[in-house]
C-alpha atoms as a PDB file:
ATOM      1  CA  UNK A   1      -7.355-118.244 -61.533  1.00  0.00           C
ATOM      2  CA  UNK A   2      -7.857-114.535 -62.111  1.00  0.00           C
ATOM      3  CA  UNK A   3      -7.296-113.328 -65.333  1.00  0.00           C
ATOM      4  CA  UNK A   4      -4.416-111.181 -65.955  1.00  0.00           C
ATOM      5  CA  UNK A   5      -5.937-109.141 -69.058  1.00  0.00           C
ATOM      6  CA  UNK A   6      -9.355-107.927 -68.115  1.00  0.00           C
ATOM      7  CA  UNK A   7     -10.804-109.011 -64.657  1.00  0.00           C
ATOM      8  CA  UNK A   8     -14.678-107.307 -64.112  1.00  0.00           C
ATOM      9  CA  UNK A   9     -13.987-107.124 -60.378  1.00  0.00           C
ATOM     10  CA  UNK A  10     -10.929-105.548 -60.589  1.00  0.00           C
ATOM     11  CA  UNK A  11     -11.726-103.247 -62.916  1.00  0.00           C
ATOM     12  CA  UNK A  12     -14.710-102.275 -61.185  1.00  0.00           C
ATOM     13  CA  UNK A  13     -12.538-101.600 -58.041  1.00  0.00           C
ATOM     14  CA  UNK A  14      -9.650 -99.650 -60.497  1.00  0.00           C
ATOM     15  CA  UNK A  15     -12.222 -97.854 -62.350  1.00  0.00           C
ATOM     16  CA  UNK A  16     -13.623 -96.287 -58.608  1.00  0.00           C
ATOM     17  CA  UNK A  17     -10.547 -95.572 -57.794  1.00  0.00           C
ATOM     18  CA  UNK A  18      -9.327 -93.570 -60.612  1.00  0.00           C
ATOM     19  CA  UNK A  19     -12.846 -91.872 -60.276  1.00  0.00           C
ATOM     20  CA  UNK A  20     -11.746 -90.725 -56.878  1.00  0.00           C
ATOM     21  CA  UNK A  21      -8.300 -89.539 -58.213  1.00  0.00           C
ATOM     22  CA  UNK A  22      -9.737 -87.930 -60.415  1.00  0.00           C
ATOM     23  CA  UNK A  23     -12.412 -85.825 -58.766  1.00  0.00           C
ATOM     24  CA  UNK A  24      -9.822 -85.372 -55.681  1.00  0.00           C
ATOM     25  CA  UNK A  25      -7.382 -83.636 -58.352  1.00  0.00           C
ATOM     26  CA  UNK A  26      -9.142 -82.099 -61.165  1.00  0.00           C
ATOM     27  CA  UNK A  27     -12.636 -81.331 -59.041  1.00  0.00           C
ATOM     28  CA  UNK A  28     -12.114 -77.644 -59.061  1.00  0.00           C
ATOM     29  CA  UNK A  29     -10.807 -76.731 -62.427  1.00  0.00           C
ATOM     30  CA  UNK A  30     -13.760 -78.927 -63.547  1.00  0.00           C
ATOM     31  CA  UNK A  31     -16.500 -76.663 -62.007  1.00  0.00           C
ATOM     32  CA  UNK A  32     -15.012 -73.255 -62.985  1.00  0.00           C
ATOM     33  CA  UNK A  33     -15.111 -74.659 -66.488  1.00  0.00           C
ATOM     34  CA  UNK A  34     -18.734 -76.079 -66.161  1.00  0.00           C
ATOM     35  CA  UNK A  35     -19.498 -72.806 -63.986  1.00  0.00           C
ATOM     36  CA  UNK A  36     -18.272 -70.559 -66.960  1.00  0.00           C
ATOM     37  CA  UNK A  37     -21.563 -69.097 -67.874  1.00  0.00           C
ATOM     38  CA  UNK A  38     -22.322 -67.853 -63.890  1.00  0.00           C
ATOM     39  CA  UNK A  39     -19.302 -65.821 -64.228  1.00  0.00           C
ATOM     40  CA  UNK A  40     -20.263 -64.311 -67.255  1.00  0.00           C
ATOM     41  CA  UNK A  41     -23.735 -63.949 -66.028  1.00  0.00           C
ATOM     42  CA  UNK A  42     -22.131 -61.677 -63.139  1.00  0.00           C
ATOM     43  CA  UNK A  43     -19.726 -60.025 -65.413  1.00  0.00           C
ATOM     44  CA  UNK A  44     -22.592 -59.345 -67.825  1.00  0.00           C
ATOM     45  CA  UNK A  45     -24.818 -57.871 -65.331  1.00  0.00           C
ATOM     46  CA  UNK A  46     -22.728 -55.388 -63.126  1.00  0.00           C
ATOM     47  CA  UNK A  47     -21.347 -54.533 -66.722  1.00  0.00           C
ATOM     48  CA  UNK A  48     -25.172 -53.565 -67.516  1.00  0.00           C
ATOM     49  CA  UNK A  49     -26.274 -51.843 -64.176  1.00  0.00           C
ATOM     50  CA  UNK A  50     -22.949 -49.539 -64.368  1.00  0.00           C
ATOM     51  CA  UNK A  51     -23.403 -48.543 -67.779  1.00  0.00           C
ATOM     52  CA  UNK A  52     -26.876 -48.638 -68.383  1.00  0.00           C
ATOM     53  CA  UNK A  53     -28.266 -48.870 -64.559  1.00  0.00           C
ATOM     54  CA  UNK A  54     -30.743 -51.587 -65.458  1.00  0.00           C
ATOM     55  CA  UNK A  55     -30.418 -55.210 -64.784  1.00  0.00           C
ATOM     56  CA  UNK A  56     -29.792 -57.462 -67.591  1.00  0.00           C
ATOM     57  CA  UNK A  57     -28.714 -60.900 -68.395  1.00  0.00           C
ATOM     58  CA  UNK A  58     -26.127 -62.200 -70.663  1.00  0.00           C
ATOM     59  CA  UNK A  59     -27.768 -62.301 -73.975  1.00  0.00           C
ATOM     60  CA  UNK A  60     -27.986 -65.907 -76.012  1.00  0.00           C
ATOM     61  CA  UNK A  61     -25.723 -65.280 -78.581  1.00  0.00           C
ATOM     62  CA  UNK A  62     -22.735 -64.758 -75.725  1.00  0.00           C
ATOM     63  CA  UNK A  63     -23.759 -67.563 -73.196  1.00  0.00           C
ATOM     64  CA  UNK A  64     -23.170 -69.623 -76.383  1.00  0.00           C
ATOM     65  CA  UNK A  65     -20.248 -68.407 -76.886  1.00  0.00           C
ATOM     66  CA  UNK A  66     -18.822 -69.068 -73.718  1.00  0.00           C
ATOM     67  CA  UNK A  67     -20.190 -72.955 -73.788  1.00  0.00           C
ATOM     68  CA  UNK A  68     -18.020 -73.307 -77.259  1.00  0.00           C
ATOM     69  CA  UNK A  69     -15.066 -71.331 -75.141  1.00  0.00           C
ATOM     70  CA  UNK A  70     -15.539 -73.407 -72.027  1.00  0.00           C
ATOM     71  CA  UNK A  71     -15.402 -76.533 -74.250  1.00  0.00           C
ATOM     72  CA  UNK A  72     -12.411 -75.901 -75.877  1.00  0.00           C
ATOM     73  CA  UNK A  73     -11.214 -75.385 -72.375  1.00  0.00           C
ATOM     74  CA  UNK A  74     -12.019 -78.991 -71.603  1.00  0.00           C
ATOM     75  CA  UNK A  75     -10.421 -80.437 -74.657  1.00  0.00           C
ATOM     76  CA  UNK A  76      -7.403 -78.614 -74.054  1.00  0.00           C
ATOM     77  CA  UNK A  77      -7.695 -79.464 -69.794  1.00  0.00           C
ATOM     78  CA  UNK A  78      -7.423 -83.507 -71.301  1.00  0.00           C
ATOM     79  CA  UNK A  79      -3.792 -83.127 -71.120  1.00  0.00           C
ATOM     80  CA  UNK A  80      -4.064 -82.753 -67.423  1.00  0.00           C
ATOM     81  CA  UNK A  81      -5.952 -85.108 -66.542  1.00  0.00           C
ATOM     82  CA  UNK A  82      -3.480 -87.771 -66.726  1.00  0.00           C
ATOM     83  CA  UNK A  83      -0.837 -85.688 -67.221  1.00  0.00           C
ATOM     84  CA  UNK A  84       0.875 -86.763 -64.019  1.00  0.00           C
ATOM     85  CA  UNK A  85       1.971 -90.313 -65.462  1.00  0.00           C
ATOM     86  CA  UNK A  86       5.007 -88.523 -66.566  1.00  0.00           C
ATOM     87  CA  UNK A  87       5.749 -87.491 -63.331  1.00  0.00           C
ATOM     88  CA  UNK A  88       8.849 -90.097 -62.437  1.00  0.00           C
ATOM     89  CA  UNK A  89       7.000 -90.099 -58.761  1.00  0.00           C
ATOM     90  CA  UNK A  90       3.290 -90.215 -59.732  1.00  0.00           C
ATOM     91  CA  UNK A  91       3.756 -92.009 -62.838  1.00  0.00           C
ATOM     92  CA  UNK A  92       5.833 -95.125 -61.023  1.00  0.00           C
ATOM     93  CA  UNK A  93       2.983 -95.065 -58.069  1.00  0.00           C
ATOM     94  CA  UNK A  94       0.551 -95.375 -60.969  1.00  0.00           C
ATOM     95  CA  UNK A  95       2.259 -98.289 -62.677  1.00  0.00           C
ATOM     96  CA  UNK A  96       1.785 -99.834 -59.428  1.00  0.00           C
ATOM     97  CA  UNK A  97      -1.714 -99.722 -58.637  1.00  0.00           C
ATOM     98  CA  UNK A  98      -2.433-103.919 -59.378  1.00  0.00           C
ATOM     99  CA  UNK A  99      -4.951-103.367 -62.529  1.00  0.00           C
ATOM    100  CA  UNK A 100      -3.726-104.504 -65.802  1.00  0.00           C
ATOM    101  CA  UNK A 101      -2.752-101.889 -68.909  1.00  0.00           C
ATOM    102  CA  UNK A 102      -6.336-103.128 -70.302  1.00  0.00           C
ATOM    103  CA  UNK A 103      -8.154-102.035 -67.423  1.00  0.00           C
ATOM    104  CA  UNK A 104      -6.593 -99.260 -66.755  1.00  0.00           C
ATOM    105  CA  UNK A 105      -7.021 -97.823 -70.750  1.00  0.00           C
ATOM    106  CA  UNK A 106     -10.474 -99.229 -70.583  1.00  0.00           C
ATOM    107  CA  UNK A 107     -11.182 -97.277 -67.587  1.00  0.00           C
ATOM    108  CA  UNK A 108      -9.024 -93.764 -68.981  1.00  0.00           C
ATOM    109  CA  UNK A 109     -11.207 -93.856 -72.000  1.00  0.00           C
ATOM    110  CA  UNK A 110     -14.356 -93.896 -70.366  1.00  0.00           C
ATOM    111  CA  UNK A 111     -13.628 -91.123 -67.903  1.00  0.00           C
ATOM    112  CA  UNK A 112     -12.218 -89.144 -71.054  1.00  0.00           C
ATOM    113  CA  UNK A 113     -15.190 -89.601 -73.180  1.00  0.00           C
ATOM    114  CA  UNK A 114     -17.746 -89.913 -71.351  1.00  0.00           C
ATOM    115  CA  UNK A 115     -17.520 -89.277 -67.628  1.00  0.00           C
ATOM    116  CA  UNK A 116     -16.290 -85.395 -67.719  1.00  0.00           C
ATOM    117  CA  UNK A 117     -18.225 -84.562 -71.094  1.00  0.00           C
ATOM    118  CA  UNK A 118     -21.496 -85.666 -69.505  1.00  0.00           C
ATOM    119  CA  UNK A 119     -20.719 -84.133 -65.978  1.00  0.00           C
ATOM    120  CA  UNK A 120     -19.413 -81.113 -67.919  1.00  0.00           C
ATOM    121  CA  UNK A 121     -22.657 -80.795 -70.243  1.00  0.00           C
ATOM    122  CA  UNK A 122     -24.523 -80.841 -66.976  1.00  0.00           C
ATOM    123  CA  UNK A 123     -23.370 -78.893 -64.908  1.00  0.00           C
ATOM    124  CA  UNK A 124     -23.068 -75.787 -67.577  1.00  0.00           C
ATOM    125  CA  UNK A 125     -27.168 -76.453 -68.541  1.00  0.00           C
ATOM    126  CA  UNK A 126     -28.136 -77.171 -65.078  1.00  0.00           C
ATOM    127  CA  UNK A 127     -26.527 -73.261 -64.570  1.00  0.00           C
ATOM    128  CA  UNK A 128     -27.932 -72.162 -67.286  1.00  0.00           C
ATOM    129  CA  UNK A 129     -31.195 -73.419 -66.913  1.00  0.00           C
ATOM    130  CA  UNK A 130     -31.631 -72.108 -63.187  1.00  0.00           C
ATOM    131  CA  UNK A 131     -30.490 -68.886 -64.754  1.00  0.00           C
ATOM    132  CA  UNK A 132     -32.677 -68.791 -67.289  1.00  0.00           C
ATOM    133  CA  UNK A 133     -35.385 -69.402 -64.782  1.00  0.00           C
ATOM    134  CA  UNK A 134     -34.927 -67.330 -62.090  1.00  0.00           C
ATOM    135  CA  UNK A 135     -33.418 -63.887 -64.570  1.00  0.00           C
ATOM    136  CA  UNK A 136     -36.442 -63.287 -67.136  1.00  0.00           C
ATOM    137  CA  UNK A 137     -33.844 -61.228 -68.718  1.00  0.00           C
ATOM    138  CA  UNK A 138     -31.602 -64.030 -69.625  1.00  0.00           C
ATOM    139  CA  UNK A 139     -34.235 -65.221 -71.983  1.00  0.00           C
ATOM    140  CA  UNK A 140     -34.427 -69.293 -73.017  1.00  0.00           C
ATOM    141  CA  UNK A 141     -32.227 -71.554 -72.023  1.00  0.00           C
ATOM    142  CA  UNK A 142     -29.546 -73.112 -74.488  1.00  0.00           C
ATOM    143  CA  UNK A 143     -31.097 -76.899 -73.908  1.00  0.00           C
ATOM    144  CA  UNK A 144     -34.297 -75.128 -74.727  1.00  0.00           C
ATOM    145  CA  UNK A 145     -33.902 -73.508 -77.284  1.00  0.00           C
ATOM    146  CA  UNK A 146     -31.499 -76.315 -78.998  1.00  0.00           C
ATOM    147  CA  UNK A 147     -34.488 -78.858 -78.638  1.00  0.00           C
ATOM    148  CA  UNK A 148     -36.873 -76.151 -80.119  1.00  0.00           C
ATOM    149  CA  UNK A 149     -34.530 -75.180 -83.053  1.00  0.00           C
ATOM    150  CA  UNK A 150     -33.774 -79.528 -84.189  1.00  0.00           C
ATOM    151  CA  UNK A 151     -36.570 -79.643 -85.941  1.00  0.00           C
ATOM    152  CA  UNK A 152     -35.932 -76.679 -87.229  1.00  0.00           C
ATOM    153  CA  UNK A 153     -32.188 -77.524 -88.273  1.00  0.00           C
ATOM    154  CA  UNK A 154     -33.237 -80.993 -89.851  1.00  0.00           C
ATOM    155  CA  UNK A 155     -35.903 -79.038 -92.046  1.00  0.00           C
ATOM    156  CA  UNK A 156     -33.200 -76.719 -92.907  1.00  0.00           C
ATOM    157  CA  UNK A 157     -30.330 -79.452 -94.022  1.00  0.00           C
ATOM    158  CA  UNK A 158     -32.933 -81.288 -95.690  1.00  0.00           C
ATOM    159  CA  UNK A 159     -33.899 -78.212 -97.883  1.00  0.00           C
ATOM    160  CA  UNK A 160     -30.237 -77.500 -98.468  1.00  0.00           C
ATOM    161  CA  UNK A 161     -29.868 -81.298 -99.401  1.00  0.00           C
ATOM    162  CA  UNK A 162     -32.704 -81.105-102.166  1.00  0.00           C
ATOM    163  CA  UNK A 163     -31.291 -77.815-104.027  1.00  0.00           C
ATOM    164  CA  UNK A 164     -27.631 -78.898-104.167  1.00  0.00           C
ATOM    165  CA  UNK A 165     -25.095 -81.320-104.490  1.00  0.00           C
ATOM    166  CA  UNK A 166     -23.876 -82.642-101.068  1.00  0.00           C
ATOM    167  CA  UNK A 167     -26.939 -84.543 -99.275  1.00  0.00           C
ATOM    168  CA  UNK A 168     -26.765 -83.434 -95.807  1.00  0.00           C
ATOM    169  CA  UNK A 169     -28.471 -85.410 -93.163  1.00  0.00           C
ATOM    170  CA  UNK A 170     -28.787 -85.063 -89.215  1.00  0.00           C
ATOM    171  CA  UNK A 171     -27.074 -88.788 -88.850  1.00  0.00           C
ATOM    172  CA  UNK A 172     -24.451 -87.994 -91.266  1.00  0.00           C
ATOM    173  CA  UNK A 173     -23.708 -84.606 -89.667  1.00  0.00           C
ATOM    174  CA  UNK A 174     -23.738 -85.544 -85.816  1.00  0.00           C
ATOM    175  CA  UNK A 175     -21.558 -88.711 -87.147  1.00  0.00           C
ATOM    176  CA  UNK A 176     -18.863 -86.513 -87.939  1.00  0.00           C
ATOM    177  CA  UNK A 177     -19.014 -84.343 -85.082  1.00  0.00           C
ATOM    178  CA  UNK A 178     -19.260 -87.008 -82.034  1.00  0.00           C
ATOM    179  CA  UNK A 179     -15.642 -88.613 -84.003  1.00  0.00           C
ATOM    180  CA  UNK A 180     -14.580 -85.221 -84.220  1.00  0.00           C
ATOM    181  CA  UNK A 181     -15.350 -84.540 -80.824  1.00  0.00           C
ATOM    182  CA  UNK A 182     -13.975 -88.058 -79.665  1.00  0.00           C
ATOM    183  CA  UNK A 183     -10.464 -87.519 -81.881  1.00  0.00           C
ATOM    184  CA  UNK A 184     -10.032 -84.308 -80.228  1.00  0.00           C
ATOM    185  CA  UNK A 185     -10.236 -85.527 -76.604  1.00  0.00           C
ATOM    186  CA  UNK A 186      -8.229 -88.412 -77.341  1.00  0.00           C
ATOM    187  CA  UNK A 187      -5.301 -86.369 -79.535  1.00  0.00           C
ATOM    188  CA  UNK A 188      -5.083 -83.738 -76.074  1.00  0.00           C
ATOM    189  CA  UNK A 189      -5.406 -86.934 -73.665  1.00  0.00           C
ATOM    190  CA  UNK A 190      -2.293 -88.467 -75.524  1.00  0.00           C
ATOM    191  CA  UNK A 191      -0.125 -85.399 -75.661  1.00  0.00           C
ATOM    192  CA  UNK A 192      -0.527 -85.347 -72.122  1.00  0.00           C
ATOM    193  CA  UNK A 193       0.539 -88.672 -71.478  1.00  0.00           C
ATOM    194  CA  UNK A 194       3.734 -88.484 -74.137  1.00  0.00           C
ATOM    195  CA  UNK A 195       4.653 -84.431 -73.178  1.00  0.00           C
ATOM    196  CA  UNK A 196       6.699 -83.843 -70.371  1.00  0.00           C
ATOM    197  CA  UNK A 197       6.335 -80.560 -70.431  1.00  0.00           C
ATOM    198  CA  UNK A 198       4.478 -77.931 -72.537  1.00  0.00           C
ATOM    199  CA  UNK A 199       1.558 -80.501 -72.672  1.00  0.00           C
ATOM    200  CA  UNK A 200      -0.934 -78.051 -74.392  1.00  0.00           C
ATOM    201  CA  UNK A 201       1.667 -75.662 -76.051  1.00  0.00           C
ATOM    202  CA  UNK A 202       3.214 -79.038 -77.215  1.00  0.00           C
ATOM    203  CA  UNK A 203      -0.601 -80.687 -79.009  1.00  0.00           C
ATOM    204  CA  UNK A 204      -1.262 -77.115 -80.150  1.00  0.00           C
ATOM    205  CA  UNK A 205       2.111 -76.571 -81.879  1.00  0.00           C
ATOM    206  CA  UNK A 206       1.843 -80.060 -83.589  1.00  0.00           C
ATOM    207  CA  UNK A 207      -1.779 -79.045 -84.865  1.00  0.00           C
ATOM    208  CA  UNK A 208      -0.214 -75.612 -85.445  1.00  0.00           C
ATOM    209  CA  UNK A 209       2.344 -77.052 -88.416  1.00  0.00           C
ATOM    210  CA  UNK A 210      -0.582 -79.995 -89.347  1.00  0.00           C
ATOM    211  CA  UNK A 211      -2.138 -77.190 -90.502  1.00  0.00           C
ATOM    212  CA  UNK A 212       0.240 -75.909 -92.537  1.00  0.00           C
ATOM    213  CA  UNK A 213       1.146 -78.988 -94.461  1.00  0.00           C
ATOM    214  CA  UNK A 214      -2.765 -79.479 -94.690  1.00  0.00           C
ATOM    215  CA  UNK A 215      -3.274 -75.683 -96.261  1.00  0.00           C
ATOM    216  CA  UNK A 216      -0.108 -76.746 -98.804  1.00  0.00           C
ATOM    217  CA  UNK A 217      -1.942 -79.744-100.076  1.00  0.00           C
ATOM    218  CA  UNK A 218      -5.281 -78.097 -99.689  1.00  0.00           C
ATOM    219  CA  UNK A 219      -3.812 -75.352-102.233  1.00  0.00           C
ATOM    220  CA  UNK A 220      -2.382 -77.833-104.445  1.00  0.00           C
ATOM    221  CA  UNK A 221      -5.304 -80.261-105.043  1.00  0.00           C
ATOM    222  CA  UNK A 222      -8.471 -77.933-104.509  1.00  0.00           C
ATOM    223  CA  UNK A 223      -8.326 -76.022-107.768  1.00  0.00           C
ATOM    224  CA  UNK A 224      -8.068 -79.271-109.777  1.00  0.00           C
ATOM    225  CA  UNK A 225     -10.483 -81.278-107.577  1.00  0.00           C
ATOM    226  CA  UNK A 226     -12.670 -78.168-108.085  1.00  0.00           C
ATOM    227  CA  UNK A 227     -12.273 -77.859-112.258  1.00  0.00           C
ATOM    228  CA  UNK A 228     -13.191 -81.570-112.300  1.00  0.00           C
ATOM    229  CA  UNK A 229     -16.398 -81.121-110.185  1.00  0.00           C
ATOM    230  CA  UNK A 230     -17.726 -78.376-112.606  1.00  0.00           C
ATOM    231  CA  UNK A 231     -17.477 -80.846-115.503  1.00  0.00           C
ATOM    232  CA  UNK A 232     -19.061 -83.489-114.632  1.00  0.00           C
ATOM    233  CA  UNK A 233     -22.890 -84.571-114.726  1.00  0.00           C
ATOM    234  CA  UNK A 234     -24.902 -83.478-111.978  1.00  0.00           C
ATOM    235  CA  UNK A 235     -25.576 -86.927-110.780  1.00  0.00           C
ATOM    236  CA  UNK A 236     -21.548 -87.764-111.262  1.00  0.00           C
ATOM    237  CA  UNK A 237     -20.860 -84.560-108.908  1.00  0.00           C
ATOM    238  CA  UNK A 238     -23.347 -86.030-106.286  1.00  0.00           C
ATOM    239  CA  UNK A 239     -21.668 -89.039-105.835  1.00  0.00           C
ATOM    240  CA  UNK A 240     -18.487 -87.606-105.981  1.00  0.00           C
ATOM    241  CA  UNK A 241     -19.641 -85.381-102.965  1.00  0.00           C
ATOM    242  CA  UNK A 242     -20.897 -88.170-101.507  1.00  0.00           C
ATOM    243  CA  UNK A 243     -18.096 -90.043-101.931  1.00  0.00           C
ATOM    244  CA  UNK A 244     -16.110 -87.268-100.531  1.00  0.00           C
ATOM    245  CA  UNK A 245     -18.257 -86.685 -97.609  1.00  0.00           C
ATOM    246  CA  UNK A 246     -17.719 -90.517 -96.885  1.00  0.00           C
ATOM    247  CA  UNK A 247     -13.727 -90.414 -97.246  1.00  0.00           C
ATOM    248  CA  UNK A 248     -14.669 -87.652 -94.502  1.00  0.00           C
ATOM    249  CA  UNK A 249     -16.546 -89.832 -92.121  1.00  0.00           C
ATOM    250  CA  UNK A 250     -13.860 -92.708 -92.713  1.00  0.00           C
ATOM    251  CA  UNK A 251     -10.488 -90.250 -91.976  1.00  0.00           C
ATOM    252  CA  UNK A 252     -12.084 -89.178 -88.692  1.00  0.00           C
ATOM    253  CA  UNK A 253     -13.119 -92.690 -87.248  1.00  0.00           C
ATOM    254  CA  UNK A 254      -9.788 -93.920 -88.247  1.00  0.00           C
ATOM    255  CA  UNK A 255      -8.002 -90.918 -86.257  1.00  0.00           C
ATOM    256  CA  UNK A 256     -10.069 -91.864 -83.104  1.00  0.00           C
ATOM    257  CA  UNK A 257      -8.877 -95.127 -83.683  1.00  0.00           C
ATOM    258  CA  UNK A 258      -5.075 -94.385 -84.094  1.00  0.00           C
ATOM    259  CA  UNK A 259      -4.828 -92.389 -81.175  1.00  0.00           C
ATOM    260  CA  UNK A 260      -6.926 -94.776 -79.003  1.00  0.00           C
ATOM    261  CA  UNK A 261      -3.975 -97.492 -79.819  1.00  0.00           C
ATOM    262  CA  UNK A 262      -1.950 -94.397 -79.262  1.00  0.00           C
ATOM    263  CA  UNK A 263      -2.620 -93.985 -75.979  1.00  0.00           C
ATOM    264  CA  UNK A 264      -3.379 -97.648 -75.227  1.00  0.00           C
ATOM    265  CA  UNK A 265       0.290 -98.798 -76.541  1.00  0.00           C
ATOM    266  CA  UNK A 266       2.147 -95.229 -74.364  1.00  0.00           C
ATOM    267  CA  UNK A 267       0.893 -96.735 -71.006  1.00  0.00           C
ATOM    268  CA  UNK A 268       1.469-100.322 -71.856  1.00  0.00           C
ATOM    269  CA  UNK A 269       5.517 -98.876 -72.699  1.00  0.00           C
ATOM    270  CA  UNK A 270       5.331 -96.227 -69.411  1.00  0.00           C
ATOM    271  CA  UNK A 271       8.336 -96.322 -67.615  1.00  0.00           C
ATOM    272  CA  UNK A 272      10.236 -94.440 -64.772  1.00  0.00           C
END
């Protein structure tokens, strides 16, 4: 008897499907994002030969300004992706595709988090990298330089660790920012999927008056949180920033986590 919850097979079968759907519908919005830089690059240069008449590529400082652009764009693009299941028409033809509400979450999530980051990462370095290659005036490549400039970084944190308070590590640091990064594409993914309209305006306006409350209770508890840290011990204020940086770590796997069920328990209560 197949099983109702989770079936490999079938999910196998659901999760090529969606992969279709989803390259069939969001295939060309996904390469002008991960084609960013190439624009720029011809912006950059026609902008040189007319003012300057010499040819010159984008420096590094912009091309990585345009990856942290272009990746915002994706995180905000999440509540697209699946934005159609509020569609009365598209969302009711969804429902019906035979694939249990496991499967089909199971299969959402990895397309979210890992599918279109992965694609989008390379297709922007694979540009960038050909760039790089065939323009000596573009310089090193992003990938290049970031593997260069690690060590670099680690040497750097661990210096900053051993003359102050908060012990920085490359674990603890990329911890935080691969939650971050998953909490972001899973808070966009779920306006998408509760918004009827106004999907982004909606998930930035809810961040928009987070923020506020958060910059109320930031102002009321810093200054005392602060005047405690000065008097205590300089071991004490270690593990208090420690302890801090922890609470840190905690509050963003924990957001992940809520919207995850989030998401799981909107299209497990989708109807039309």
């Amino acid at each position: 008897m197949t099983n109702q919850v989770f079936d490999f097979g079938r999910f196998w079968n659901y999760f090529k499907y969606d992969l279709k759907q989803m390259w069939r519908n969001h295939s060309k919005p996904a390469l002008f994002i991960g084609g960013m830089e190439l624009l720029l690059y011809v912006v950059w240069v026609l902008l040189a030969l007319v003012f300057t008449g010499h040819w010159s590529g984008p420096v590094l400082a912009a091309r990585i300004t345009v990856f942290v652009v272009a990746f915002t764009v994706l995180e905000l693009y999440q509540t697209r992706t699946y934005g159609h299941l509020t569609d009365p028409q598209k969302g009711s033809a969804w429902l019906m595709v035979p694939a249990s509400t496991l499967e089909k979450f199971i299969s959402m999530i990895l397309i979210t988090l890992i599918v279109i980051p992965v694609l989008f990462l390379v297709a922007f370095y694979a540009v960038d990298s050909i760039l790089a290659l065939l323009d000596p005036t573009v310089g090193d490549s992003i990938l290049g330089m970031g593997v260069n400039g690690l060590q670099g970084l680690m040497d750097e944190m661990a210096g900053i660790s051993g003359n102050s308070l908060v012990h920085l590590s490359i674990g603890s640091v990329l911890w935080i920012w691969i939650f971050g990064f998953i909490a972001n594409f899973l808070y966009f993914l779920l306006c998408g999927i509760c918004f009827k309209r106004y999907k982004i305006l909606g998930g930035i306006g809810i961040l928009f008056l987070l923020s506020i409350v958060m910059s109320i209770v930031a102002a009321a508890t810093i200054p005392t949180w602060s005047e405690n840290l000065v008097y205590l011990e300089d071991s004490q204020a270690a593990d208090f920033m420690a302890t801090t940086f922890r609470w840190i770590s905690v509050w963003t796997v924990v957001l992940a986590v809520g919207e995850a069920v989030g998401i799981y328990y909107r299209i497990k209560t989708l109807k039309h």
